[in-house]
C-alpha atoms as a PDB file:
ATOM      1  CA  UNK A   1       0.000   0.000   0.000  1.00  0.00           C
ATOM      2  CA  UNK A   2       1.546   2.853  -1.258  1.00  0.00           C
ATOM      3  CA  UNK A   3       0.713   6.643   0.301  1.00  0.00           C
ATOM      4  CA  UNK A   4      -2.233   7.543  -2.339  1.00  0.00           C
ATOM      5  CA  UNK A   5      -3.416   4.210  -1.243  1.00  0.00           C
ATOM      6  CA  UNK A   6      -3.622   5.403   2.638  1.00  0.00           C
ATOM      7  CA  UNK A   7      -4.711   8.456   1.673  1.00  0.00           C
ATOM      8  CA  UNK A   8      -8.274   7.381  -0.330  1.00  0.00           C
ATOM      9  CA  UNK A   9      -8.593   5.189   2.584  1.00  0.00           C
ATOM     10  CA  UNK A  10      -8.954   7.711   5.017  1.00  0.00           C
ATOM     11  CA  UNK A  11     -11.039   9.502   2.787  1.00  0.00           C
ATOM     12  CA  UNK A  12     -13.044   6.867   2.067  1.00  0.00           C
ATOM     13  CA  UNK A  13     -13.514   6.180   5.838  1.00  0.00           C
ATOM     14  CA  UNK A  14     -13.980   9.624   6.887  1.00  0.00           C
ATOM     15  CA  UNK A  15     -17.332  10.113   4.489  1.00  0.00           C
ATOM     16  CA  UNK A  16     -18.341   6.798   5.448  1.00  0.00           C
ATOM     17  CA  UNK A  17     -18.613   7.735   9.271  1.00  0.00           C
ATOM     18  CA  UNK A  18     -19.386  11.452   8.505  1.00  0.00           C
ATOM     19  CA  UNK A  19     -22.278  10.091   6.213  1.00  0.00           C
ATOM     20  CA  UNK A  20     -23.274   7.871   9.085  1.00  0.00           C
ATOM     21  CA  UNK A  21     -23.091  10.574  12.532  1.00  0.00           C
ATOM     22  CA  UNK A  22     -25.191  12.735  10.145  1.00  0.00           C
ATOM     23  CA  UNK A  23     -27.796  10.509   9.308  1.00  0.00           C
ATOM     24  CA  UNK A  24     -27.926   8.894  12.760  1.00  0.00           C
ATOM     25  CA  UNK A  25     -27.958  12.482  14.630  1.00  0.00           C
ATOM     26  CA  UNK A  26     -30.323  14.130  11.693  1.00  0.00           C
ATOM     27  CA  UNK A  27     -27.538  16.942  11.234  1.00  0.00           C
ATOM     28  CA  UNK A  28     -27.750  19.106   8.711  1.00  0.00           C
ATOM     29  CA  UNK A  29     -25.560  17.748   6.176  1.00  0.00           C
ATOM     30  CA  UNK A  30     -23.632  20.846   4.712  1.00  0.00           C
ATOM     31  CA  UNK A  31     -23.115  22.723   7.695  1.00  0.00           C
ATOM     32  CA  UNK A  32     -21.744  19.401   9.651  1.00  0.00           C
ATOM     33  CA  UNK A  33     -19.386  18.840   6.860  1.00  0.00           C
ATOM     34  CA  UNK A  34     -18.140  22.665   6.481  1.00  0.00           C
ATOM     35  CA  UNK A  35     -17.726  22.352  10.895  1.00  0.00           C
ATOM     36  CA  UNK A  36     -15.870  19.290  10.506  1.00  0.00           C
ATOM     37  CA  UNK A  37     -13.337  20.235   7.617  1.00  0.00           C
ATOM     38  CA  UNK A  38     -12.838  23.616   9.991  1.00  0.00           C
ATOM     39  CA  UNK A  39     -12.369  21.771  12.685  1.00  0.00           C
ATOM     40  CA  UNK A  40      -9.580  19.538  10.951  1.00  0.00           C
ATOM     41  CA  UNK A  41      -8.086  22.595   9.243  1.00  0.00           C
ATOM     42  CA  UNK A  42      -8.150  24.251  12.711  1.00  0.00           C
ATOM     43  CA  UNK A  43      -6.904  21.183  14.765  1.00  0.00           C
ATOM     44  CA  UNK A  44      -9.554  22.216  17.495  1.00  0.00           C
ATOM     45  CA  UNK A  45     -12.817  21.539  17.846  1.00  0.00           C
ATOM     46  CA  UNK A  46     -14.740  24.894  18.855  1.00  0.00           C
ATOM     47  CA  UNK A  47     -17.694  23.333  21.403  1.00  0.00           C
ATOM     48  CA  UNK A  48     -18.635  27.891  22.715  1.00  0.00           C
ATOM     49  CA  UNK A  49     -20.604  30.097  20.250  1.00  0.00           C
ATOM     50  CA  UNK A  50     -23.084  29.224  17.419  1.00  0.00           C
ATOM     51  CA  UNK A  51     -20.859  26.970  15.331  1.00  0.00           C
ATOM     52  CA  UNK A  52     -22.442  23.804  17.003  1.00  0.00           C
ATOM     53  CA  UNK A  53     -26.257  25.247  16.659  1.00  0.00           C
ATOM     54  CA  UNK A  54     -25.700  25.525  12.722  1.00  0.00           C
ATOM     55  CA  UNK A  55     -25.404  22.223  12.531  1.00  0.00           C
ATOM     56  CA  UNK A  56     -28.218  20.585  14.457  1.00  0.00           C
ATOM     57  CA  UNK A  57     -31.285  19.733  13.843  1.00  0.00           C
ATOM     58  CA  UNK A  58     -34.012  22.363  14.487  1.00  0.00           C
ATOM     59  CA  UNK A  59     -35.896  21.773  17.856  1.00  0.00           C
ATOM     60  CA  UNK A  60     -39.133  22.600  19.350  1.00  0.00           C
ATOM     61  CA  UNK A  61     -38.519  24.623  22.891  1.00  0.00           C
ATOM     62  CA  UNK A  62     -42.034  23.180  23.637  1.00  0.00           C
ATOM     63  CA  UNK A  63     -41.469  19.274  23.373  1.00  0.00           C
ATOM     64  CA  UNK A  64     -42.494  18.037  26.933  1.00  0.00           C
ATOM     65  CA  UNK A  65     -44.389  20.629  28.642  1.00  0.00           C
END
């Protein structure tokens, strides 16, 4: 396995799981993937501010009362 090998792997893997959080958390897909490449680029994952609201799902502030 040479490093273009590894490389398509890991790609390969990454959309496979990304593909899979998304549908299994009902993320909004676009916004998940653009806070996930930033998050890579940035080597930090930002959990403060409105980054992480972007990409989840809308939700009723009613459910339950």
């Amino acid at each position: 396995m040479d490093d273009n090998d590894w490389r398509r792997f890991v790609q390969e893997r990454k959309e496979e799981d990304l593909s899979a959080l998304i549908a299994y958390e009902k993320l909004k897909d676009e916004e998940t993937r653009r806070f996930i490449d930033n998050s890579f680029r940035d080597g930090t994952l930002k959990t403060a501010g409105t980054d992480i609201d972007k990409i989840l799902p809308p939700v009723s502030r009613f459910v339950g009362r």
